[in-house]
C-alpha atoms as a PDB file:
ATOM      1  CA  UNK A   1       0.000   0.000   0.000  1.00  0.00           C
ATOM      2  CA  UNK A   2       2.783   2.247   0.651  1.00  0.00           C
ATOM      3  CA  UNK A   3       4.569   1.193  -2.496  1.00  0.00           C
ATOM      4  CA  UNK A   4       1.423   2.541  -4.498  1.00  0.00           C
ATOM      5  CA  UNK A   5       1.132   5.725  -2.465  1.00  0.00           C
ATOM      6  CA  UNK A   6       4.871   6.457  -3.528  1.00  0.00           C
ATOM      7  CA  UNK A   7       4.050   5.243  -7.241  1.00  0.00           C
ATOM      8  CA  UNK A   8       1.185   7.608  -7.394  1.00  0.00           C
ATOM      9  CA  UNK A   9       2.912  10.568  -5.874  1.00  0.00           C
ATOM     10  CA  UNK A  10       6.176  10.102  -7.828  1.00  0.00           C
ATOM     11  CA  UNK A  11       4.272  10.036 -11.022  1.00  0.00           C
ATOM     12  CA  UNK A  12       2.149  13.050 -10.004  1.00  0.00           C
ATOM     13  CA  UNK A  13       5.353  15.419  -9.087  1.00  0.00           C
ATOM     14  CA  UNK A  14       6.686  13.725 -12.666  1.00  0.00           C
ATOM     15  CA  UNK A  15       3.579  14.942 -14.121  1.00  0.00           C
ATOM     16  CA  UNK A  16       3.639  18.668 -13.027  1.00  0.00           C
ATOM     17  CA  UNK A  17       7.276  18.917 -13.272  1.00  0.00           C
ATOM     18  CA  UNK A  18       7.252  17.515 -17.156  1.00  0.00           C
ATOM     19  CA  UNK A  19       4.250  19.672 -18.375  1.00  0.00           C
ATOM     20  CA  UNK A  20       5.655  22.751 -16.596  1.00  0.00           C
ATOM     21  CA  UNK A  21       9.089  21.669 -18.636  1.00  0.00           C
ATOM     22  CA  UNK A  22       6.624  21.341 -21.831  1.00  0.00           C
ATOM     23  CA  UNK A  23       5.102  24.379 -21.878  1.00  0.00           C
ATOM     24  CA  UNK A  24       6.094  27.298 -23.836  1.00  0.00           C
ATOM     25  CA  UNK A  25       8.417  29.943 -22.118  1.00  0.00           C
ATOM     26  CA  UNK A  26       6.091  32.967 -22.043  1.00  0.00           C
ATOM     27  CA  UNK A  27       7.071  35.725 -24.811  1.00  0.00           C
ATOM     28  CA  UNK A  28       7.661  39.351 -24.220  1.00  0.00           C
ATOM     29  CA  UNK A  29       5.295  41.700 -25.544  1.00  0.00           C
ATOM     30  CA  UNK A  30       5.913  43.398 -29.059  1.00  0.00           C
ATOM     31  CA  UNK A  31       5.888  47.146 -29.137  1.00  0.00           C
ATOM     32  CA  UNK A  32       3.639  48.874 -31.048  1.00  0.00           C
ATOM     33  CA  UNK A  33       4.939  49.083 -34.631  1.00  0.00           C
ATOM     34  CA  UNK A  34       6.060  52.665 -35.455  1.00  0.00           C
ATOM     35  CA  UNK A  35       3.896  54.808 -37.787  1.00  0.00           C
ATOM     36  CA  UNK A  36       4.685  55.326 -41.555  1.00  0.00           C
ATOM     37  CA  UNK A  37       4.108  58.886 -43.531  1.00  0.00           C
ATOM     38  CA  UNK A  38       2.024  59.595 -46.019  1.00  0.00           C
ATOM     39  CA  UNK A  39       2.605  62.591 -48.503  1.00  0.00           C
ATOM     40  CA  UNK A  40      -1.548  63.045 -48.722  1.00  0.00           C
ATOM     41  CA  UNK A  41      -4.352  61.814 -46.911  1.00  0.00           C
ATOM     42  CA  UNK A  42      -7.970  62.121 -47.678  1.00  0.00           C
ATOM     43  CA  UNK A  43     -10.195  61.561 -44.886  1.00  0.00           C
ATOM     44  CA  UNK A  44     -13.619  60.390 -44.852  1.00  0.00           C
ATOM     45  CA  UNK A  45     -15.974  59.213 -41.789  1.00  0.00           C
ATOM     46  CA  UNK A  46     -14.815  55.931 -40.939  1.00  0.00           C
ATOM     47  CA  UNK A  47     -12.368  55.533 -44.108  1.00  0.00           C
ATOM     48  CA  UNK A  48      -9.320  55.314 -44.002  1.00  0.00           C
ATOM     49  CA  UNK A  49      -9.499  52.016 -41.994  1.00  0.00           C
ATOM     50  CA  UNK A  50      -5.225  52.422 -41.108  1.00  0.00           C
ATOM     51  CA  UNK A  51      -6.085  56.162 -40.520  1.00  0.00           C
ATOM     52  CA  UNK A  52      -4.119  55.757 -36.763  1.00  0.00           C
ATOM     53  CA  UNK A  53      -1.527  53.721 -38.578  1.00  0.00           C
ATOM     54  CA  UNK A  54      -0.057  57.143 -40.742  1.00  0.00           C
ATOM     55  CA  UNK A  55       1.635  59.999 -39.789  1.00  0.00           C
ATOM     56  CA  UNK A  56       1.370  62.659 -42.076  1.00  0.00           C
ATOM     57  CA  UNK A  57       4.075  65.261 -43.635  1.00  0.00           C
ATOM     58  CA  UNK A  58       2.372  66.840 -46.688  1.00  0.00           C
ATOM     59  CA  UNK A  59      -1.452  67.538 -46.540  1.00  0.00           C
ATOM     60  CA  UNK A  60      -4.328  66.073 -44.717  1.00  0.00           C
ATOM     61  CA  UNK A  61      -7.979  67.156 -45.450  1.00  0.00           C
ATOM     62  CA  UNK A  62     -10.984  65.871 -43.375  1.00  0.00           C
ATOM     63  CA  UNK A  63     -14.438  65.740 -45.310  1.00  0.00           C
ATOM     64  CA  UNK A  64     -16.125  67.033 -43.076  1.00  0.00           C
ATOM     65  CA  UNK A  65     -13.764  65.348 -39.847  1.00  0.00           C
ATOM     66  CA  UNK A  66      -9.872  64.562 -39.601  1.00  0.00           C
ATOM     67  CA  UNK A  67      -9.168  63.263 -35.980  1.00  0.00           C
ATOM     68  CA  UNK A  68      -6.641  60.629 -35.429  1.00  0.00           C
ATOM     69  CA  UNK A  69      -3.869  60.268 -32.782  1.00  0.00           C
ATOM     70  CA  UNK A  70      -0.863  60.744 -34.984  1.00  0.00           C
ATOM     71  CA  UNK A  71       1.076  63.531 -35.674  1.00  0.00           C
ATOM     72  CA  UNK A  72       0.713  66.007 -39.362  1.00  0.00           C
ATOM     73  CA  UNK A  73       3.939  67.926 -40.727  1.00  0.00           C
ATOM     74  CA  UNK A  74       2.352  70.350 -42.981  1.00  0.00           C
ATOM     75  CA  UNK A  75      -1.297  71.342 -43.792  1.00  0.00           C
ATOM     76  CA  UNK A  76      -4.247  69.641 -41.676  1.00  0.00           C
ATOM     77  CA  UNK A  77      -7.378  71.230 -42.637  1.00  0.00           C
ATOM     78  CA  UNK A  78     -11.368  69.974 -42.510  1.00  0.00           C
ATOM     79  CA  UNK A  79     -14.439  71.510 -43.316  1.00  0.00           C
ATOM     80  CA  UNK A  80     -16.176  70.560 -39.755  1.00  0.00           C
ATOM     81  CA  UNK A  81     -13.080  69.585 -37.085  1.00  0.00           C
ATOM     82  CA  UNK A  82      -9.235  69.105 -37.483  1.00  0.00           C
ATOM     83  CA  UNK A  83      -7.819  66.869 -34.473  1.00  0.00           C
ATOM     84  CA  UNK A  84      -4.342  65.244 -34.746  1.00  0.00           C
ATOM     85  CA  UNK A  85      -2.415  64.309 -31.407  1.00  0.00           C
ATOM     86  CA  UNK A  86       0.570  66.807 -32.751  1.00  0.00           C
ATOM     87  CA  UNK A  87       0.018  69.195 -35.381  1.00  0.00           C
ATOM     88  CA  UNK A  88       3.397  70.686 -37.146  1.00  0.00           C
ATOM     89  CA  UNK A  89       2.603  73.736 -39.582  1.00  0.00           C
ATOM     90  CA  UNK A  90      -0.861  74.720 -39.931  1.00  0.00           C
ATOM     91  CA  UNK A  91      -4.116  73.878 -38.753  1.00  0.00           C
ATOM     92  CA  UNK A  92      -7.491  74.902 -40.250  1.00  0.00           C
ATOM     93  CA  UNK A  93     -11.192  73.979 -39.684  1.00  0.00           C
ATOM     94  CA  UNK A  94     -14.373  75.709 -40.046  1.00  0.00           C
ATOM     95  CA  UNK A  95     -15.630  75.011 -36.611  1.00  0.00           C
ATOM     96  CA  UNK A  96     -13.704  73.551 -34.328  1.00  0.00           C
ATOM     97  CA  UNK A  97      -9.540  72.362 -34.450  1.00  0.00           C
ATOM     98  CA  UNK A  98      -8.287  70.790 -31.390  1.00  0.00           C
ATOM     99  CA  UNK A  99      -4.627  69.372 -30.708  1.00  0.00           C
ATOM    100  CA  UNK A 100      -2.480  68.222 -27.897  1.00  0.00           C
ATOM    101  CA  UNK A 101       0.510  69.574 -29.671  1.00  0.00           C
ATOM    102  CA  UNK A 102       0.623  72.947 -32.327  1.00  0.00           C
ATOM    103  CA  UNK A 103       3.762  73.884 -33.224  1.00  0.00           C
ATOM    104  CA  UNK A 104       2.699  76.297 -36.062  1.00  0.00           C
ATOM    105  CA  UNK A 105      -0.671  78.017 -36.297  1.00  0.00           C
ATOM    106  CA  UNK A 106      -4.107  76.864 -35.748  1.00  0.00           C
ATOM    107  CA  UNK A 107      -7.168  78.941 -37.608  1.00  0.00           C
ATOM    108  CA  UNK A 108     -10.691  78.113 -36.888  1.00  0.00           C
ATOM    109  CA  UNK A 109     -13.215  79.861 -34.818  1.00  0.00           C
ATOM    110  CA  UNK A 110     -12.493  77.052 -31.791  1.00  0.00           C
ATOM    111  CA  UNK A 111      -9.169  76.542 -31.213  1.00  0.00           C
ATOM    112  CA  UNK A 112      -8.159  73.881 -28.493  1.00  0.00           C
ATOM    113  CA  UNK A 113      -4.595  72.976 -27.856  1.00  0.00           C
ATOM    114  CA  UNK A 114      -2.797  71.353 -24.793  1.00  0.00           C
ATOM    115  CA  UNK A 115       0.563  73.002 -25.381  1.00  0.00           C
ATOM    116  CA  UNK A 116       0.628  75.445 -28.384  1.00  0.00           C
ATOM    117  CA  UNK A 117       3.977  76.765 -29.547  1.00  0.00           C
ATOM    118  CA  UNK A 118       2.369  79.251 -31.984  1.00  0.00           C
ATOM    119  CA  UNK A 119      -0.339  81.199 -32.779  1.00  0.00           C
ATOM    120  CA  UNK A 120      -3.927  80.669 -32.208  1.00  0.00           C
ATOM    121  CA  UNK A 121      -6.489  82.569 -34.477  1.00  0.00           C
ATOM    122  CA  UNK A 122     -10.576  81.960 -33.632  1.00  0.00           C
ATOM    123  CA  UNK A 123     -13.153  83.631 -31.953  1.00  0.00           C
ATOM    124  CA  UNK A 124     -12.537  81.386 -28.769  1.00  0.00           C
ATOM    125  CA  UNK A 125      -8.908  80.316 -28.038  1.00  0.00           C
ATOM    126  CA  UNK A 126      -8.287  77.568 -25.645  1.00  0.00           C
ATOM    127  CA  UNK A 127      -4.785  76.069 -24.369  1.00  0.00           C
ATOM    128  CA  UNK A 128      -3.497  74.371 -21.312  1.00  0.00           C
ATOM    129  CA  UNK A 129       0.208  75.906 -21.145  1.00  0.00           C
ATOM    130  CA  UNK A 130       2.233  78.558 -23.736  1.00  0.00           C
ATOM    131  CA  UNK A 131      -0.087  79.900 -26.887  1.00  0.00           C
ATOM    132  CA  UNK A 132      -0.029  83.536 -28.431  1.00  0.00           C
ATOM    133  CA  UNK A 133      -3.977  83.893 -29.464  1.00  0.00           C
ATOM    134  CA  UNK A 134      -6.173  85.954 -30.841  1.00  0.00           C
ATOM    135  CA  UNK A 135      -9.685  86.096 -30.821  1.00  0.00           C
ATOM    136  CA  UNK A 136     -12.484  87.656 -29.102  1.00  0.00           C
ATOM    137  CA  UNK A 137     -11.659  84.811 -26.080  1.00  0.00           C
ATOM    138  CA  UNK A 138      -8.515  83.471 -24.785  1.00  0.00           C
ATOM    139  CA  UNK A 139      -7.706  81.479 -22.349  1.00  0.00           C
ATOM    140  CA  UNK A 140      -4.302  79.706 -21.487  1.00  0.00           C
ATOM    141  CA  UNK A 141      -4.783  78.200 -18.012  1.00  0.00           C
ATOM    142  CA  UNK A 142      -0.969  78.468 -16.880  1.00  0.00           C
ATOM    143  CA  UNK A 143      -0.745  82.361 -17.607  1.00  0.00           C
ATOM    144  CA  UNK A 144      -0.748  84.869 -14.827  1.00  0.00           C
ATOM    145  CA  UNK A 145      -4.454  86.298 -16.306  1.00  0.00           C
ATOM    146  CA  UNK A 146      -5.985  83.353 -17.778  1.00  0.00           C
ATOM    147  CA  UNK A 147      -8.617  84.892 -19.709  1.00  0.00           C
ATOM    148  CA  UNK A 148      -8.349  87.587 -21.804  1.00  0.00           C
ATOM    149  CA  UNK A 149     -10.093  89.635 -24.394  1.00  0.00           C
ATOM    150  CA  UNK A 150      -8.750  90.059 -27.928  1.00  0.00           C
ATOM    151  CA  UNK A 151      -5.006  89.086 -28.007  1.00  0.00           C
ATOM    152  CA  UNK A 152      -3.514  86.793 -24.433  1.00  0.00           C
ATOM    153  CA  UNK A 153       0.034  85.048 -24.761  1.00  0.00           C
ATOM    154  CA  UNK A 154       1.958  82.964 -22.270  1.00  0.00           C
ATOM    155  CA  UNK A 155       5.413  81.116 -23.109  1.00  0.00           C
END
């Protein structure tokens, strides 16, 4: 009876031990594959399906949107709303254009930027740290007077 017990338990450690031997050694995660460039980009609702997948250094032009979270080196304009994560050169939208990073100029009568190293041109101006705007409101929340009528600038 003992002799069993010890048969059983020996092939039971044999068992764990061999399948953790067997089993694939876990594989590090791949990072994120970097972005190409495109020269042009025409952007549609929904279409381009790699739209995220692009960076852009030429000209980008949303009908009626262009958001994505890649950066544009050039021209990004839109008849509705511009929104790239990083915008460098110019930005222009009929209503609304919106930005984590301008370096350049953004035009549109809603402006929105995290951190604009530039010029903002709208009716209302909006940025988190350093912008030069003007419009009939500005506000840059890390400026001694946030809000400010007409022209406001913090660097």
């Amino acid at each position: 009876m003992k002799r069993r017990l010890a048969v059983i338990l020996m092939l039971t450690v044999l068992t764990i031990v061999g399948s953790r031997a067997a089993a694939p050694a876990a594989q590090p995660e791949k990072a994120a594959p970097e972005p190409g460039w495109d020269l042009f980009q025409l952007v549609f609702p929904g279409l381009p399906s790699d739209l995220n997948l692009t960076n852009v250094a030429g000209f980008k032009i949303g009908a009626p949107f262009c958001l994505s979270d890649n950066r544009v080196c050039g021209v990004e304009a839109s008849f509705l709303g511009s929104g790239s994560q990083q915008v460098d050169g110019i930005q222009l939208s009929g209503i609304c254009a919106l930005t984590e990073t301008t370096n350049g100029v953004q035009i549109a009568p809603v402006t929105v930027a995290d951190r604009c190293n530039g010029v903002q041109i709208g009716v209302v101006n909006v940025a988190k740290e350093g912008a030069f705007q003007i419009g009939i409101v500005n506000y840059i929340e890390d400026s001694i007077v946030p809000w400010m009528i007409g022209i406001n600038f913090c660097f």
